[in-house]
Protein backbone atom coordinates (compact mmCIF):
# COMPACT_ATOMS: atom_id res chain seq x y z
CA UNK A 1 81.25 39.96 11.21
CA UNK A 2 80.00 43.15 10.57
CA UNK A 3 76.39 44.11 10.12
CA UNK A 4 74.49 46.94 7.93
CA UNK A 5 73.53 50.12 9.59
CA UNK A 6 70.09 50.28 11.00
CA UNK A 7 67.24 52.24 9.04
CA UNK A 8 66.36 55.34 10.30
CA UNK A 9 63.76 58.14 8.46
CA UNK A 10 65.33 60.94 6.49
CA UNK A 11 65.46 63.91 8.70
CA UNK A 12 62.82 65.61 6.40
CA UNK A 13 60.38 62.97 7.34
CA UNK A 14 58.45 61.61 10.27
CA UNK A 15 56.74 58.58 11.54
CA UNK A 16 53.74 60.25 13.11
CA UNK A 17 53.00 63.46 14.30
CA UNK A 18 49.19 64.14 15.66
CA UNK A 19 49.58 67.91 15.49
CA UNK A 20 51.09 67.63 11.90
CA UNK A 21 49.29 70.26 9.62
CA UNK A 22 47.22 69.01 6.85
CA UNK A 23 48.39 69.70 3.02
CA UNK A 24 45.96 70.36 0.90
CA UNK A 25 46.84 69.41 -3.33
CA UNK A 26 43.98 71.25 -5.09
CA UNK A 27 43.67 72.12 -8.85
CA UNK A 28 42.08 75.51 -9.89
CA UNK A 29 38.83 74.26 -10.18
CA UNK A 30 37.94 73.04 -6.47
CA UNK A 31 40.50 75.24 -4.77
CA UNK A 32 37.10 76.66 -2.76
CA UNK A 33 35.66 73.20 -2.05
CA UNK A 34 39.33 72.43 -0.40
CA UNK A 35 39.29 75.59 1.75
CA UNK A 36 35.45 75.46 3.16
CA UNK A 37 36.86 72.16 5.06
CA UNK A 38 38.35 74.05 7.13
CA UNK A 39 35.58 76.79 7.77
CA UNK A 40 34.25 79.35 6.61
CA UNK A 41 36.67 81.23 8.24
CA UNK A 42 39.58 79.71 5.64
CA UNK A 43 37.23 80.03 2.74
CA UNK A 44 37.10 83.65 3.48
CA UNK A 45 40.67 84.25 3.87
CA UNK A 46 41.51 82.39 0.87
CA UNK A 47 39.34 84.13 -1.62
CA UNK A 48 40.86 87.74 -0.07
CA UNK A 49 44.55 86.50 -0.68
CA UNK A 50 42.59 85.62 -4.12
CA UNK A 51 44.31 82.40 -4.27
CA UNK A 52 43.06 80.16 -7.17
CA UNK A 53 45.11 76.98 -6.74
CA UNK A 54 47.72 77.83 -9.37
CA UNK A 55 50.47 75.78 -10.20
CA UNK A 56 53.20 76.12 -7.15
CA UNK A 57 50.93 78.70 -4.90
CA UNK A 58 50.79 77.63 -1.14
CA UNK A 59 48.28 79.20 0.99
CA UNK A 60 48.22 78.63 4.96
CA UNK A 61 44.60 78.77 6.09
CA UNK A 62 43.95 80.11 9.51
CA UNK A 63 41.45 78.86 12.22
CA UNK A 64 39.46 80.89 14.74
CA UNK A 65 42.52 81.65 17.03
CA UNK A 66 44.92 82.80 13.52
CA UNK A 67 46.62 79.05 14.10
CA UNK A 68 47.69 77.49 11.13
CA UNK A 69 44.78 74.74 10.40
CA UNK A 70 45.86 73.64 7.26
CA UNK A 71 47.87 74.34 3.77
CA UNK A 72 46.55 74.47 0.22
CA UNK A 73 49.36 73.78 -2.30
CA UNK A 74 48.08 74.28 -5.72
CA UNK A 75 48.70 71.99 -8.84
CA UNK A 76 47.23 74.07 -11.22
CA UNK A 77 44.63 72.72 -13.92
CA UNK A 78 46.31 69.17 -14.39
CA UNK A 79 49.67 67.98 -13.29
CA UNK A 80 52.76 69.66 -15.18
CA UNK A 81 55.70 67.88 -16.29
CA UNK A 82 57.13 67.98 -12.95
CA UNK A 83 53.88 66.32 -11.55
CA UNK A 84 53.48 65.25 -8.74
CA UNK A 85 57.19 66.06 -7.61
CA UNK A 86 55.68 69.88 -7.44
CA UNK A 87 55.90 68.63 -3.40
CA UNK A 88 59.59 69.25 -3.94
CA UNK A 89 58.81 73.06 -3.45
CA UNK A 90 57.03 72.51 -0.23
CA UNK A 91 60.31 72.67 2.08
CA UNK A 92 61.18 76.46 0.46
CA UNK A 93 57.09 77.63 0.50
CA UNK A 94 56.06 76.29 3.85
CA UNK A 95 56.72 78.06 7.36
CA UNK A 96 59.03 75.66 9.95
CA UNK A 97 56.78 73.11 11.42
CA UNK A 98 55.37 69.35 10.88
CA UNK A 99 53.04 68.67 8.33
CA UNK A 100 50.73 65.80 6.45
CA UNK A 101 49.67 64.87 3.08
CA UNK A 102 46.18 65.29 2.65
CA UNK A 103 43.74 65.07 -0.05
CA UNK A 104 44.69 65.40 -3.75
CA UNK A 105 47.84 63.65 -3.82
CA UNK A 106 47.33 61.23 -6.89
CA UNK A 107 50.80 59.52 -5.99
CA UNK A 108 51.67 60.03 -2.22
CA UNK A 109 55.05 58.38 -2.37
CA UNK A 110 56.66 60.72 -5.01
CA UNK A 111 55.32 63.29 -2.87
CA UNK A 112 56.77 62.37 -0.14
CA UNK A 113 60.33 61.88 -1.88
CA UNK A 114 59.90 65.21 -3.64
CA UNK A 115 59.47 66.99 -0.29
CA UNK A 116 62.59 65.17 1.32
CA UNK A 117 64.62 65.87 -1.75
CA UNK A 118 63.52 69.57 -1.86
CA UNK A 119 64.85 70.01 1.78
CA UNK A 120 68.26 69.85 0.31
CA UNK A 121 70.73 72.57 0.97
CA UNK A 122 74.72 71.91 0.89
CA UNK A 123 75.90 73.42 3.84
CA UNK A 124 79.56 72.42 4.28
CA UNK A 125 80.96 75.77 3.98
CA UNK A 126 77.79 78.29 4.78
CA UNK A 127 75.63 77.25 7.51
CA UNK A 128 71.84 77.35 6.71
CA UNK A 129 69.42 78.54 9.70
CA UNK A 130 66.77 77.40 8.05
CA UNK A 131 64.45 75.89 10.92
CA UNK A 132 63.02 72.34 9.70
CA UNK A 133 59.89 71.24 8.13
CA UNK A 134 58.80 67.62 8.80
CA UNK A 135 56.69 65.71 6.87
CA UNK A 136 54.67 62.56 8.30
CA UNK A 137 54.82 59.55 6.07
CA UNK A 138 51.32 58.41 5.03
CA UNK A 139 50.09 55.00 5.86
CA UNK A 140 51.26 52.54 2.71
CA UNK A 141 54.63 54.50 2.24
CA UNK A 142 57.37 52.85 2.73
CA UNK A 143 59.17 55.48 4.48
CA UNK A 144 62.66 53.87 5.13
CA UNK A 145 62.81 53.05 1.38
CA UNK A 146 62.02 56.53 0.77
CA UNK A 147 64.24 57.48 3.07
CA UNK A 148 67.38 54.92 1.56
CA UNK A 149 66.94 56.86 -1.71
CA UNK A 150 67.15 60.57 -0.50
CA UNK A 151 69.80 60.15 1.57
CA UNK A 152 71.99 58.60 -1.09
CA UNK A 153 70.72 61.30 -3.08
CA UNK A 154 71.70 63.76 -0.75
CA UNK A 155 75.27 62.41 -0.39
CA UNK A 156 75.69 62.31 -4.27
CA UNK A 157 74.86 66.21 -4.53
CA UNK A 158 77.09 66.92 -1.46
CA UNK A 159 79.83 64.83 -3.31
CA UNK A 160 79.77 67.03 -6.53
CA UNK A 161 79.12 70.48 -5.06
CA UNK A 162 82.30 70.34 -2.76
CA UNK A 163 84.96 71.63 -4.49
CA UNK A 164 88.13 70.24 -6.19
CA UNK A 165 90.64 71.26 -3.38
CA UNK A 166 88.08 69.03 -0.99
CA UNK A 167 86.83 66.68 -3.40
CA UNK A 168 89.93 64.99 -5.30
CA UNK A 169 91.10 61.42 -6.18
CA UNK A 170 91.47 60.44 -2.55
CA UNK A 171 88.37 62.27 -1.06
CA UNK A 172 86.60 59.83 -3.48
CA UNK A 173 88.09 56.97 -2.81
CA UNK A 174 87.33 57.76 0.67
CA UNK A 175 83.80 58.16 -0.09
CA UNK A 176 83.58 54.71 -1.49
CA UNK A 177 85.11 53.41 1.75
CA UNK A 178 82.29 54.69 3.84
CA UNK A 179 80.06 53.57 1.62
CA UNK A 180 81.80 49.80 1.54
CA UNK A 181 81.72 50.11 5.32
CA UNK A 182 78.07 50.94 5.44
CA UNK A 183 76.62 47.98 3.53
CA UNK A 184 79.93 45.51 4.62
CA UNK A 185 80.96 45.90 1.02
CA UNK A 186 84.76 45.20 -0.18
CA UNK A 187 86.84 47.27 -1.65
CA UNK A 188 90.05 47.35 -3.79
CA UNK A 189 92.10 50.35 -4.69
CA UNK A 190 95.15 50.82 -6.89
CA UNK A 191 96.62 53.59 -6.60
CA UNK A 192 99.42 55.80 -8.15
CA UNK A 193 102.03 54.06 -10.21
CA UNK A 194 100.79 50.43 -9.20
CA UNK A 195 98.17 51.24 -11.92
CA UNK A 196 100.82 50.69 -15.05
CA UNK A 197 101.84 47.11 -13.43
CA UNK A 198 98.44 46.46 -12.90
CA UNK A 199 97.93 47.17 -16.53
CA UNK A 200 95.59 50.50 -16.54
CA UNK A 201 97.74 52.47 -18.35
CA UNK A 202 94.92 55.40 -19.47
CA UNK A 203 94.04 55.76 -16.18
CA UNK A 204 97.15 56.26 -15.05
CA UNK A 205 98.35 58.53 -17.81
CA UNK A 206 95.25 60.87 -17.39
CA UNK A 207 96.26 61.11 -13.63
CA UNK A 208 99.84 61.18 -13.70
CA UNK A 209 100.53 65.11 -13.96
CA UNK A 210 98.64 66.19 -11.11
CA UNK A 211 100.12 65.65 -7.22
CA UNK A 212 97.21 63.41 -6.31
CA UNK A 213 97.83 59.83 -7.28
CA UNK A 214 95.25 58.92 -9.38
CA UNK A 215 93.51 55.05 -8.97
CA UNK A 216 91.03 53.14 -9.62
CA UNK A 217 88.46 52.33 -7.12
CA UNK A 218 86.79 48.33 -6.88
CA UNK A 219 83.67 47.87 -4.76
CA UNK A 220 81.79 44.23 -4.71
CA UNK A 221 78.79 43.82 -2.83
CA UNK A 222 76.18 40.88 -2.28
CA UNK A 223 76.61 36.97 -3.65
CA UNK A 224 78.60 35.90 -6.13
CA UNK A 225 75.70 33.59 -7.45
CA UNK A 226 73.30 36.50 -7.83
CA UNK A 227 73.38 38.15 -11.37
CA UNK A 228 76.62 40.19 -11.54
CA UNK A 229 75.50 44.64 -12.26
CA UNK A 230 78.20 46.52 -13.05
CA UNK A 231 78.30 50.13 -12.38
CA UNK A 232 80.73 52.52 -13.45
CA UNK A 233 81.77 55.98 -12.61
CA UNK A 234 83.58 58.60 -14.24
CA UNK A 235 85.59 60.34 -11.04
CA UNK A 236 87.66 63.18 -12.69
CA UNK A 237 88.01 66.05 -9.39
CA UNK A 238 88.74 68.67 -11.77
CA UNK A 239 89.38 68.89 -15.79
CA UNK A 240 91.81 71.75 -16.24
CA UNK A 241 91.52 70.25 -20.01
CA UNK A 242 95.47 69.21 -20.05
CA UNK A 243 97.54 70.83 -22.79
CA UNK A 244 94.28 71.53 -24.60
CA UNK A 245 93.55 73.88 -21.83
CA UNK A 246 89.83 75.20 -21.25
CA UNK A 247 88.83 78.71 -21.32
CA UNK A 248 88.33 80.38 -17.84
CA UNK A 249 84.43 79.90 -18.66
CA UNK A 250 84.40 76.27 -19.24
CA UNK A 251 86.30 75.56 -16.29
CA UNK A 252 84.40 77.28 -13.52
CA UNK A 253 81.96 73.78 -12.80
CA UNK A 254 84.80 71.78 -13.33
CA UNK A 255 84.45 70.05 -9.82
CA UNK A 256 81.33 68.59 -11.07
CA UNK A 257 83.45 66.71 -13.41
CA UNK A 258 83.11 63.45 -11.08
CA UNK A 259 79.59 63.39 -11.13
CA UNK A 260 79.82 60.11 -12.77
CA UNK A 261 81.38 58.90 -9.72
CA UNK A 262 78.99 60.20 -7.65
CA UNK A 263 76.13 58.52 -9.27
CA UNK A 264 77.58 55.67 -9.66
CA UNK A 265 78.16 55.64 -5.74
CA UNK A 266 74.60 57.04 -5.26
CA UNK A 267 73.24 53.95 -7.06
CA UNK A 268 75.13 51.69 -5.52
CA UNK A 269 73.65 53.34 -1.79
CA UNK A 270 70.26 52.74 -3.53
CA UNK A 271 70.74 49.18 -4.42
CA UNK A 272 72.48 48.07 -1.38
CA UNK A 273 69.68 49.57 0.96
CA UNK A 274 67.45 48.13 -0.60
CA UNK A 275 68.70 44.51 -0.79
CA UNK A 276 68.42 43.68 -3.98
CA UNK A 277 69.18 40.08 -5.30
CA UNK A 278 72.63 41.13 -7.49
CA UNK A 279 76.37 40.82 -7.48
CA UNK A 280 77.34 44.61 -7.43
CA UNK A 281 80.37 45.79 -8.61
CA UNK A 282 81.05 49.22 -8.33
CA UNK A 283 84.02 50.56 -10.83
CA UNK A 284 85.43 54.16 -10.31
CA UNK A 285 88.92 55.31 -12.09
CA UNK A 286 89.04 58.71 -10.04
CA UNK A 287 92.27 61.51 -11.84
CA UNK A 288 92.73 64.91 -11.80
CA UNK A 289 92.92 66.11 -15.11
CA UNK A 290 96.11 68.46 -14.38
CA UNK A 291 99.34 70.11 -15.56
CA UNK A 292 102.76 69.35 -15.75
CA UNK A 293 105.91 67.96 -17.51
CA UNK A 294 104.29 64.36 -16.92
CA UNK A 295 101.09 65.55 -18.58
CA UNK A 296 100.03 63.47 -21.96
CA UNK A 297 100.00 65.23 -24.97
CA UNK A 298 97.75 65.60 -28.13
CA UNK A 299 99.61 63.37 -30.23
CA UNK A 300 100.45 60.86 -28.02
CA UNK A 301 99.52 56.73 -28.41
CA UNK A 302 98.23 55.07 -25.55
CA UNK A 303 98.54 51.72 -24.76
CA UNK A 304 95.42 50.58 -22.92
CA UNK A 305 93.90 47.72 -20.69
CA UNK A 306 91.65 46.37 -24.00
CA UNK A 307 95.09 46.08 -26.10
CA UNK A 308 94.16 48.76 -28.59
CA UNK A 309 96.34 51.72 -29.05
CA UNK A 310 94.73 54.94 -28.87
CA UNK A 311 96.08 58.20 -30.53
CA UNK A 312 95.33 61.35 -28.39
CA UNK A 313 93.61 64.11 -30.01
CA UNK A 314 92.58 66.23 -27.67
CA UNK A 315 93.91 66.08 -23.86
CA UNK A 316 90.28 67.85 -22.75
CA UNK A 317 88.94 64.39 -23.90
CA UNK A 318 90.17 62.49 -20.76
CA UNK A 319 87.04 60.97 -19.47
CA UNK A 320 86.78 58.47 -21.85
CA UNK A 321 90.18 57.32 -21.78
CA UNK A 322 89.92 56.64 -18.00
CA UNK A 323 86.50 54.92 -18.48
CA UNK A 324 87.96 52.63 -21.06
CA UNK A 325 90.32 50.96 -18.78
CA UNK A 326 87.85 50.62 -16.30
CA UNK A 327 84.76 49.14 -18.88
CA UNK A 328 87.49 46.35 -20.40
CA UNK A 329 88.40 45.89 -16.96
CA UNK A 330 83.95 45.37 -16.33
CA UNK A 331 83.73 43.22 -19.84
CA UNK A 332 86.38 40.75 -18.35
CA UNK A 333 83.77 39.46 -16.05
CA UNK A 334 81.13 38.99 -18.27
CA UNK A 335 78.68 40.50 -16.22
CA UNK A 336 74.63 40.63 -17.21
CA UNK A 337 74.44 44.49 -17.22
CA UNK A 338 77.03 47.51 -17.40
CA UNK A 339 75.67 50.93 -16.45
CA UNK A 340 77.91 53.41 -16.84
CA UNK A 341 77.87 57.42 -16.14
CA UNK A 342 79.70 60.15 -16.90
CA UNK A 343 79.55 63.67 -17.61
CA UNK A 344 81.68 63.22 -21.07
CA UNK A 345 80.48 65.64 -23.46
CA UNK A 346 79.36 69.33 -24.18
CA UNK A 347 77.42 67.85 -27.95
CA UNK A 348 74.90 66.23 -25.04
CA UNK A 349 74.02 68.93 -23.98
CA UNK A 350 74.15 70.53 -27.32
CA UNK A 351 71.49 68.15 -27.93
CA UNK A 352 69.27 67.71 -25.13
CA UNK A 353 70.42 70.31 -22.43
CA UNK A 354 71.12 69.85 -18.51
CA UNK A 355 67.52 67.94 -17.48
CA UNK A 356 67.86 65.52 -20.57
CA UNK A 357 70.68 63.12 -20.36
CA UNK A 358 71.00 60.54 -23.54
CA UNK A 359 72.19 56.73 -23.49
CA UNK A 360 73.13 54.55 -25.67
CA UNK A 361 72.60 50.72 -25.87
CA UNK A 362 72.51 48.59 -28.80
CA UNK A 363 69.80 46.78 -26.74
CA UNK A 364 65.95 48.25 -28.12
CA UNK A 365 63.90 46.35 -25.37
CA UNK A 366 65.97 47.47 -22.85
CA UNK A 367 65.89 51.41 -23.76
CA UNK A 368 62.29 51.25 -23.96
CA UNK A 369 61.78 49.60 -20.73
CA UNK A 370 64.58 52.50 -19.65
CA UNK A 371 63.08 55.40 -21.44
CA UNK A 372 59.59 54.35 -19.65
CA UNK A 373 60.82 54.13 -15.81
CA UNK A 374 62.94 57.14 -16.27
CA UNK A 375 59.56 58.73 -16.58
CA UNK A 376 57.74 57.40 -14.14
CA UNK A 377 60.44 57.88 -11.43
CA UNK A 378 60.67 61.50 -13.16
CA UNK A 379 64.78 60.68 -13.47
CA UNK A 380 63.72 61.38 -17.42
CA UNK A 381 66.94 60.34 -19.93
CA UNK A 382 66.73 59.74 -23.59
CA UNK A 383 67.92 57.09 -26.48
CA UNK A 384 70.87 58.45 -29.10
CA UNK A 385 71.89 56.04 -31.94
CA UNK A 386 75.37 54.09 -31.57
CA UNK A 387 75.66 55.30 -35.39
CA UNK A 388 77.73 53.14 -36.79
CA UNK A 389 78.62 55.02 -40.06
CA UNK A 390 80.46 57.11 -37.49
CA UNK A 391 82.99 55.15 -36.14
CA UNK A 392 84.86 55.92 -39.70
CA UNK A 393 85.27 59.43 -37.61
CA UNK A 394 87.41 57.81 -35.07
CA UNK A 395 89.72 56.11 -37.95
CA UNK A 396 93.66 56.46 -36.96
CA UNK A 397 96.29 56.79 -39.31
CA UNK A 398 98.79 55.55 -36.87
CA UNK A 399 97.13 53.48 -34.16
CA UNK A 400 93.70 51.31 -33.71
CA UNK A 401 91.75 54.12 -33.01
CA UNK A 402 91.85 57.84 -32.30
CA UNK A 403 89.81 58.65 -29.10
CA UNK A 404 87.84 61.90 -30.65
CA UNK A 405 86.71 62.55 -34.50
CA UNK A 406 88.25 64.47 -36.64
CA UNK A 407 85.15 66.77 -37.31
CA UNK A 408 82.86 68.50 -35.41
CA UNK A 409 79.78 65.97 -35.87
CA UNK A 410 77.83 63.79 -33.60
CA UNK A 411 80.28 64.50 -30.47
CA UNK A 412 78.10 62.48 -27.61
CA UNK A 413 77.71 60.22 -30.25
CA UNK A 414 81.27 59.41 -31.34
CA UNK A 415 82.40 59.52 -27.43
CA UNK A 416 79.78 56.48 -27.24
CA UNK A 417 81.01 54.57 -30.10
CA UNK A 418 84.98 55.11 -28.54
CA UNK A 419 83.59 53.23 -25.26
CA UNK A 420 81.76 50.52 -27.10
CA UNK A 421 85.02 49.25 -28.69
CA UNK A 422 86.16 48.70 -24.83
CA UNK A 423 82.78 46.38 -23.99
CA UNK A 424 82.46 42.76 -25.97
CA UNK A 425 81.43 40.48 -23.85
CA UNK A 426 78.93 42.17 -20.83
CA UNK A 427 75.45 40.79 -21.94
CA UNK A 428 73.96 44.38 -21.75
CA UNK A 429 75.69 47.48 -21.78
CA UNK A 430 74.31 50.99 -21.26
CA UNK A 431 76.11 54.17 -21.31
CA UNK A 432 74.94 57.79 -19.83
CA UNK A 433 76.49 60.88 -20.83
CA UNK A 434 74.78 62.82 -17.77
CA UNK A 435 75.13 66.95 -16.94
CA UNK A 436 75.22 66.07 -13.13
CA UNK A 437 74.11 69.59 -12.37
CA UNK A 438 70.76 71.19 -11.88
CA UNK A 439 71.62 75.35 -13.49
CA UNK A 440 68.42 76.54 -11.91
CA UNK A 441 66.12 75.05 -9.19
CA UNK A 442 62.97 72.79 -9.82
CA UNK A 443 61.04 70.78 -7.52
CA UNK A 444 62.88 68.03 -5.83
CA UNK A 445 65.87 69.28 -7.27
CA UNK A 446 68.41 72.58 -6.16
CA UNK A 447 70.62 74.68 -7.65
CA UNK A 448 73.97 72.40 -7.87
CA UNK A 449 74.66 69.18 -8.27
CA UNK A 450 72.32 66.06 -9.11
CA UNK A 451 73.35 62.31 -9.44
CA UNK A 452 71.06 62.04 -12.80
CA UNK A 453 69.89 58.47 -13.17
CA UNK A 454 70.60 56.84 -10.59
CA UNK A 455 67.30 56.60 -9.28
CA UNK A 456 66.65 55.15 -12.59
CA UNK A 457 69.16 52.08 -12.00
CA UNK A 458 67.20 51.80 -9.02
CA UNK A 459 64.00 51.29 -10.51
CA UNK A 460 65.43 49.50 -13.73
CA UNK A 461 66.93 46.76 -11.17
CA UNK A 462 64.31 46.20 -8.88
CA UNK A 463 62.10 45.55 -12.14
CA UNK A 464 64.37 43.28 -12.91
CA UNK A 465 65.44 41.53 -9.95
CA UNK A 466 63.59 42.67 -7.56
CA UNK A 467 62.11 39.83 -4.76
């Protein structure tokens, strides 16, 4: 029988180091009182770089023999919105070395995750010779837990910033496989036309044009008497849009189009490391949106795996036909909670921009309790209505139900209420229409792409099943 992969510490991080610089948080007002601990010295050479302890300035003090002795990282006058992930920037600000928290850090496990997540850089095609900084976990951090979470982080940005022609249906699936293999997981695929006699026909007619079979990817992990979690994961490599072909400019981050998947698969890393008490199933329908004489048209009716036709009205609306096959395939087993991601529409971020994913749930206790974590674990996402006056907007003269509206209303919105008609029986059901891209860097988080809440689902389950 196999057995999990040992823990080891995230490359960024350290057990101990006695030589580890000091890192100073200060706020503007005892910047001074920080820097005369190290001598007067330090005080000195921190008043003539006249640094004040503003938000995101570092300052390396020198001792007698111009050694490093110790860093000052200021925070400003109170913690921004970023808080205390502003230790995210360390790993860009900070000369190649090993360092420590010291005082000032009012939460030193964020910290610590911000400065393993800001030592990110995607290097599959363009080496980095960045030389490494190291950071020593403080005493009462769990630093393999920290580590768990930013290396599945780390694989879920790798996974979206790698390109379609490296990163399709079967690079995917393959990603699930290591991940099944990891945590002794199983794993079903279907692949290719097995899909239509295993009744996903959406799936399969998203996928069919392109030359790389499309499937749907099954993972189950952990005891079938454990409350069943459902996770689901848009995987579309690459939209081209279909016969309702994008612009140039709305297909350049196309590749990030599976982001869904990816944070789906990040979760699941995050759960699985950390041993939580749940059935996990792990549901990813991964296409390439492509072209060809087999391509679906506008127009078209769909059957699908729910047994509700579905007129096409718009090919560049593909995500939610694939996800709909896989969420009726998630009701069937009546699961306690669905959790499903995708990067489905432009209205989102319309709405709320890139940082700001909404959900939808019909459940209010639950999107409170989700709305509240998301802040604390700064993985911030926020509540839209399922409006149901708006599912008039997805009538259908000639089938159940026409996948987009017929205006240009409420688009995140009416994508929701689509999906909801494919979930009846799951106890809770949540849906995220994610960006799963960071446009410019922040602390913690790079330029590219970013699993958005999954380390949300992380902190929603272990406050709900954790031991």
């Amino acid at each position: 029988m196999r057995t999990p992969q040992a823990p080891v510490l995230h490359p960024a991080l350290l057990e101990s180091d006695s030589t580890a610089i000091p890192v100073v948080a200060v706020h503007t007002q005892n910047w001074s009182v920080a820097a005369a601990r190290f001598g007067s010295l330090a005080e000195q050479f921190a008043k003539a770089q006249d640094f004040r302890g503003k938000d995101g300035s570092c300052l390396c003090l020198p001792g007698a023999d111009g050694r490093t002795v110790a860093v000052l990282f200021g925070l400003g006058e109170s913690l921004n919105e970023d808080g205390v992930f502003a230790a995210g920037r360390l790993p860009n600000l900070l000369p190649a070395g090993q360092y420590r928290l010291d005082s000032g850090w009012p939460d030193p496990e964020l910290a610590v995750l911000a400065f393993a997540l800001g030592s990110y850089r995607f290097t599959r095609y363009k080496q980095s010779e960045q030389q490494p900084r190291q950071l020593v976990v403080p005493e009462g951090v769990d630093g393999e837990a920290v580590s768990a979470i930013a290396k599945a982080v780390f694989m879920g940005r790798d996974l979206i910033n790698t390109p379609a022609n490296d990163m399709g249906p079967q690079e995917i699936e393959d990603a699930a496989c290591a991940l099944a293999d990891q945590f002794c997981a199983n794993i079903c695929v279907i692949r290719g036309d097995d899909l239509l006699e295993a009744n996903y026909p959406m799936i399969h007619a998203v996928g069919r044009a392109s030359t790389r079979a499309p499937r749907l990817i099954d993972l189950v992990w952990g005891q079938a008497n454990h409350p069943k979690v459902t996770l689901i994961g848009k995987g579309v490599a690459f939209d081209t849009g279909g016969l309702n072909i994008k612009p140039d400019a709305s297909m350049l981050l196309m590749k990030k189009d599976m982001s869904g998947a990816a944070t789906a698969l990040t979760a699941a890393s995050m759960i699985m490391a950390a041993n939580l008490p749940v059935r996990l199933r792990v549901l990813i329908p991964a296409v390439e949106n492509a072209i060809s004489g087999s391509a679906f048209r506008p127009g078209d009716v769909l059957a699908s795996r729910k047994g509700l036709s579905v007129e096409i009205g718009n090919t560049d609306a593909e995500g939610r036909l694939v996800l709909a096959d896989a969420l009726a395939l998630a009701d069937e087993d009546k699961p306690e909670l669905v959790l499903q991601y995708a990067t489905l529409t432009g209205a989102a971020r319309v709405a709320l921009g890139p940082d700001l994913p909404p959900f939808y749930t019909k459940n209010d206790a639950l999107a409170e309790q989700i709305m509240q974590l998301g802040r604390e674990v700064h993985d911030p996402v926020w509540r839209l209505p399922l409006w149901n006056r708006y599912r008039s907007m997805l009538d259908s003269k000639i089938a159940d139900i026409n996948h987009v509206s017929s205006g240009g209303f409420a688009g995140s919105i009416t994508a929701a209420l689509f999906l909801d008609r494919f979930c009846e029986q799951a106890r809770d059901y949540v849906h995220f229409d994610i960006f799963g891209w960071t446009p410019a860097a922040r602390p913690g988080r790079s330029e590219g792409g970013e699993p958005q809440a999954a380390r949300l689902t992380l902190a929603l389950l272990q406050t709900r099943y954790g031991k």
